[in-house]
Protein backbone atom coordinates (compact mmCIF):
# COMPACT_ATOMS: atom_id res chain seq x y z
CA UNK A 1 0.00 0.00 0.00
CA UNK A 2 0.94 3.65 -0.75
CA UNK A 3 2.31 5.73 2.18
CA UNK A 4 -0.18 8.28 2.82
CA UNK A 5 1.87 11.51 1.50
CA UNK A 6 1.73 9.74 -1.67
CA UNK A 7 -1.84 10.61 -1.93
CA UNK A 8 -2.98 13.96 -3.52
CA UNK A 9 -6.90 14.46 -3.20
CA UNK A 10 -6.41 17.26 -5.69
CA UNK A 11 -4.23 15.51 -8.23
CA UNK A 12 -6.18 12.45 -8.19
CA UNK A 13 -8.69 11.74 -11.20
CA UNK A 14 -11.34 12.27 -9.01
CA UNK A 15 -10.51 15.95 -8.28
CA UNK A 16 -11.24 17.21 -11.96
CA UNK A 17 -14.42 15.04 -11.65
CA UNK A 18 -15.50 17.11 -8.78
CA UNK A 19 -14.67 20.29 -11.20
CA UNK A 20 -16.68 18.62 -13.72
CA UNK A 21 -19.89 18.67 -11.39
CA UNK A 22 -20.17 22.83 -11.49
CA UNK A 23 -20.93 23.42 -15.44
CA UNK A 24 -19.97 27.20 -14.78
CA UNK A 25 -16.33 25.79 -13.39
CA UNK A 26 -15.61 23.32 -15.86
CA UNK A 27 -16.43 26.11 -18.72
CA UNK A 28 -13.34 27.99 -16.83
CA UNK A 29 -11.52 24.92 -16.41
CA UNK A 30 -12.28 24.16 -20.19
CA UNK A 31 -11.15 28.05 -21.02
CA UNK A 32 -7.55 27.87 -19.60
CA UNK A 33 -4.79 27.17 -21.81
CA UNK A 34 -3.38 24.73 -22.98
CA UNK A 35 0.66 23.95 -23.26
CA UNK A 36 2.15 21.69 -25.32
CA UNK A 37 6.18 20.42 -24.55
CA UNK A 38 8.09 18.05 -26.83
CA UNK A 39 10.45 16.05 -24.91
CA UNK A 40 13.85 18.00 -23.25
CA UNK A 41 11.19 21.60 -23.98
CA UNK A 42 11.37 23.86 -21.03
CA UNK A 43 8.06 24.60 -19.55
CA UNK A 44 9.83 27.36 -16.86
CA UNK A 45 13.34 28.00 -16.18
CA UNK A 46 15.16 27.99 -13.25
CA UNK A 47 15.91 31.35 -10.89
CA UNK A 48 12.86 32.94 -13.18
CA UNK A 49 9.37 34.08 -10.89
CA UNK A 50 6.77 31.70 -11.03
CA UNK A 51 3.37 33.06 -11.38
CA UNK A 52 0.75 30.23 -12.33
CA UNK A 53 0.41 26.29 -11.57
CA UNK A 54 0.23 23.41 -14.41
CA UNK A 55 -1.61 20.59 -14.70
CA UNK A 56 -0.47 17.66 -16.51
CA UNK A 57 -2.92 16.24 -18.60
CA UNK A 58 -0.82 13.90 -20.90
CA UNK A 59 2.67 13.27 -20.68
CA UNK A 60 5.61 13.06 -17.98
CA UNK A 61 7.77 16.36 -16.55
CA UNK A 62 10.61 16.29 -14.66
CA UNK A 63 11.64 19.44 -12.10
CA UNK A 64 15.13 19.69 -12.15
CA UNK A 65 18.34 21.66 -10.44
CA UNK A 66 21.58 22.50 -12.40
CA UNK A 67 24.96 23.78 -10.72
CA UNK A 68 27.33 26.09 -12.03
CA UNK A 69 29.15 23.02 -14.03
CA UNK A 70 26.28 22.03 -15.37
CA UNK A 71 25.32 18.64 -13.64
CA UNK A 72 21.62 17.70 -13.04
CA UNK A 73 19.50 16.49 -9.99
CA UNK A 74 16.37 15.74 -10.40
CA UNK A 75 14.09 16.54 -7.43
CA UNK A 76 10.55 15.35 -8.92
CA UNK A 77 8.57 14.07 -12.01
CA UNK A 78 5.17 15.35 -13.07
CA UNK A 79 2.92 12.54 -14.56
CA UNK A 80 -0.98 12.52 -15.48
CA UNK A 81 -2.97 14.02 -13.18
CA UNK A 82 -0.07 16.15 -11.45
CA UNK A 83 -0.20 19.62 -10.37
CA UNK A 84 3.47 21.43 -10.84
CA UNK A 85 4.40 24.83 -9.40
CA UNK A 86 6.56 26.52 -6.46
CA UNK A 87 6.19 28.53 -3.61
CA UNK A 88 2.46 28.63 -2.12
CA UNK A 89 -0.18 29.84 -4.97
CA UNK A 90 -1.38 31.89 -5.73
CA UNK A 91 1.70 34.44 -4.22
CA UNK A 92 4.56 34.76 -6.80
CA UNK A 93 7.68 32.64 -6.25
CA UNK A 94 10.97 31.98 -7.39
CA UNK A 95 11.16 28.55 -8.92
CA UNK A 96 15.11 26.95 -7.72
CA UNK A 97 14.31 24.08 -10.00
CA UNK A 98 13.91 23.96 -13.61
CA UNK A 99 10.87 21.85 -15.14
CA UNK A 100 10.91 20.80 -18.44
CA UNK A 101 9.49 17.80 -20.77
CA UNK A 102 10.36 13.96 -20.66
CA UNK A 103 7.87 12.68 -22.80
CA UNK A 104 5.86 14.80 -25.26
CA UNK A 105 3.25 16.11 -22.76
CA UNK A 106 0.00 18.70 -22.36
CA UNK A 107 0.08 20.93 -19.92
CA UNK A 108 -2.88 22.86 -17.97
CA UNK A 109 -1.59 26.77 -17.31
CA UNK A 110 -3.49 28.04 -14.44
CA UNK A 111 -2.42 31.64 -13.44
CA UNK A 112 -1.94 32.83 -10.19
CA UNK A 113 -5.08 35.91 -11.08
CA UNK A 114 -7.20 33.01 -12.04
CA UNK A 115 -7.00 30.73 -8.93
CA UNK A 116 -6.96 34.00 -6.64
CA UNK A 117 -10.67 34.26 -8.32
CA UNK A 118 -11.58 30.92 -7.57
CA UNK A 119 -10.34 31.02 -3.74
CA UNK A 120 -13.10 33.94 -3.57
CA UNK A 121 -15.74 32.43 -5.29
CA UNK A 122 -15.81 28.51 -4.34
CA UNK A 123 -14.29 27.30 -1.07
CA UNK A 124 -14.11 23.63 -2.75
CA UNK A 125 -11.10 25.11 -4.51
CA UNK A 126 -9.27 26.05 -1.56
CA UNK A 127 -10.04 22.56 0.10
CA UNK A 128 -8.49 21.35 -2.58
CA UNK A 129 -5.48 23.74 -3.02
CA UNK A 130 -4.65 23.17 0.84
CA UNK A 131 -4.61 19.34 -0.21
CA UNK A 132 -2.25 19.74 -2.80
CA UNK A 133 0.13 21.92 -0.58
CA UNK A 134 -0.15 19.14 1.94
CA UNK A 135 0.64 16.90 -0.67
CA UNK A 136 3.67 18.63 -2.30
CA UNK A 137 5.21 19.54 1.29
CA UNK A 138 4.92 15.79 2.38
CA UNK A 139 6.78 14.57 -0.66
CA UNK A 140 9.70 17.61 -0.25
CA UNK A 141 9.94 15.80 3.60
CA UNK A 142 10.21 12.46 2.57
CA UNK A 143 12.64 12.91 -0.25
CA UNK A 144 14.90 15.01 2.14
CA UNK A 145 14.39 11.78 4.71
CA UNK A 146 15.11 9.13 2.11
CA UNK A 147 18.74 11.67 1.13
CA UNK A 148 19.71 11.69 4.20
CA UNK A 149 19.13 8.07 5.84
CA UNK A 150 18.95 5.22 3.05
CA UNK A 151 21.63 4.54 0.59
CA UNK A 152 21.65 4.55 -3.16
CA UNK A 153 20.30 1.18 -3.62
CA UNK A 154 17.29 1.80 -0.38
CA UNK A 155 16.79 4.67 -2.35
CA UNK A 156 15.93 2.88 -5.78
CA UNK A 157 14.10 -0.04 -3.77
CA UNK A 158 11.62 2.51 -2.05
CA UNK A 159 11.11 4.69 -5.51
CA UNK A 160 9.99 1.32 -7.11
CA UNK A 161 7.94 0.14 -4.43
CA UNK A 162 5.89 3.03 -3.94
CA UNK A 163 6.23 4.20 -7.85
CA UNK A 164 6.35 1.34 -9.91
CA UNK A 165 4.62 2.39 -12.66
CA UNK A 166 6.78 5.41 -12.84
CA UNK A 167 10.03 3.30 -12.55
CA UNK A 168 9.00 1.34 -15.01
CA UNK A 169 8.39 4.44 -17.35
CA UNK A 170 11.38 6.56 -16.77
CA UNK A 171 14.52 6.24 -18.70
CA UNK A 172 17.19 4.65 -16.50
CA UNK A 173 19.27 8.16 -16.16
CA UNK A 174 16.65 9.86 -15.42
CA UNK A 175 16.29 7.99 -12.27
CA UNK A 176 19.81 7.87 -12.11
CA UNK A 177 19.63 11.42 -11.83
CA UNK A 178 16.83 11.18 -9.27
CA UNK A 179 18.59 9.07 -6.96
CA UNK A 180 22.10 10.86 -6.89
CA UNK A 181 23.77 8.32 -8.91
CA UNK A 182 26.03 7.64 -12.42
CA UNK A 183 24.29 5.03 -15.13
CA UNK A 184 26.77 2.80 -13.88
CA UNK A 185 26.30 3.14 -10.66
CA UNK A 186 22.24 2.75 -11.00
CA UNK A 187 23.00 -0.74 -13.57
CA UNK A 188 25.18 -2.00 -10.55
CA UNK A 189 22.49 -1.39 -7.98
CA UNK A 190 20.00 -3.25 -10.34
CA UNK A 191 22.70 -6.35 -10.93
CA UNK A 192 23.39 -6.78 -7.71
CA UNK A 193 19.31 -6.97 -6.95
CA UNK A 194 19.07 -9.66 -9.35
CA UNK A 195 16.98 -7.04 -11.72
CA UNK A 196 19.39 -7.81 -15.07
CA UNK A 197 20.27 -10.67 -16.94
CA UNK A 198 23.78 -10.59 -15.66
CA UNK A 199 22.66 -10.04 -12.13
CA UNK A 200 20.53 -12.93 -12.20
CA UNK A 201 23.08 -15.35 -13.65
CA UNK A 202 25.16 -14.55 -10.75
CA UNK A 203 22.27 -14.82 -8.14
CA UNK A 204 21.46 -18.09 -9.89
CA UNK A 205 25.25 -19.07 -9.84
CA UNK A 206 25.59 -18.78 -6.03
């Protein structure tokens, strides 16, 4: 089973089905516009304000860092059903992270003016934003708990339990990425779970 921060009330399928129940909301809902990323695109840029929330529809994101050399860390991926953003919406932030396209993907924009509208008019949408904050503020804990107590390969075995779906889709260096490691390193955690040919040869050996 899911640990509970893993659950977002507002990303969940269920949450735009609630939208869907007020005609006059899903006309706005409907209205907003639409984004669409090839994969590596750049939907915002690091260091740069961030003044609305997105929405995946279709597709996978990733939000990631950059240092001064150049080397990646990915913090997060976006999939169906995701909300992206920083800060607290609606109040303008500065994004650290970059977030940009793995997969070709559609994007929901939802500005900052636009959801302040919606706080005032329907309290279900602030039920729902407080969710998501709840959500996104549980997942920054646990991935600063999981970077600071498990290793490399407790790392990998937790992401796959609790996303496997999402392991499964990712491109091994993007994980690698994710969990602080080289290609290598990530293909020698696998062997050595018995999760490649080679790995299970050896397993099967001893």
């Amino acid at each position: 089973m899911d640990p509970d921060w893993l659950t977002c009330l507002a990303c969940a399928p269920h949450a735009t089905a609630r939208l869907n129940e007020d005609p006059a909301l899903a006309a706005r809902w409907i209205a907003l516009p639409r984004r669409r990323l090839s994969p590596g695109q750049c939907l915002h840029p690091a260091g740069q304000p961030v003044r609305a929330s997105w929405f995946v529809e279709e597709g996978l994101v990733r939000s990631v860092v950059r240092d001064t050399r150049g080397r990646e860390r990915n913090t997060g991926f976006h999939a169906e059903c995701s909300w992206i953003g920083a800060g607290v919406p609606p109040y303008p932030a500065v994004s650290v992270a970059g977030i940009e396209a793995i997969e070709a993907s559609r994007v929901v924009e939802l500005g900052h003016g636009e959801l302040q509208a919606w706080l005032a008019e329907m309290s279900a949408v602030g039920d729902m934003l407080a969710d998501a904050l709840r959500f996104a503020f549980a997942r920054q804990a646990a991935r600063e708990a999981e970077l600071l107590l498990l290793t490399a390969t407790q790392r990998y075995q937790a992401f796959v339990s609790n996303q496997p779906a999402l392991a499964a889709r990712l491109p091994q260096h993007q994980l690698a990425i994710y969990l602080g490691v080289t290609d290598v390193g990530l293909s020698r955690i696998r062997a050595r779970l018995g999760l490649t040919p080679a790995g299970r040869a050896r397993r099967g050996a001893g």
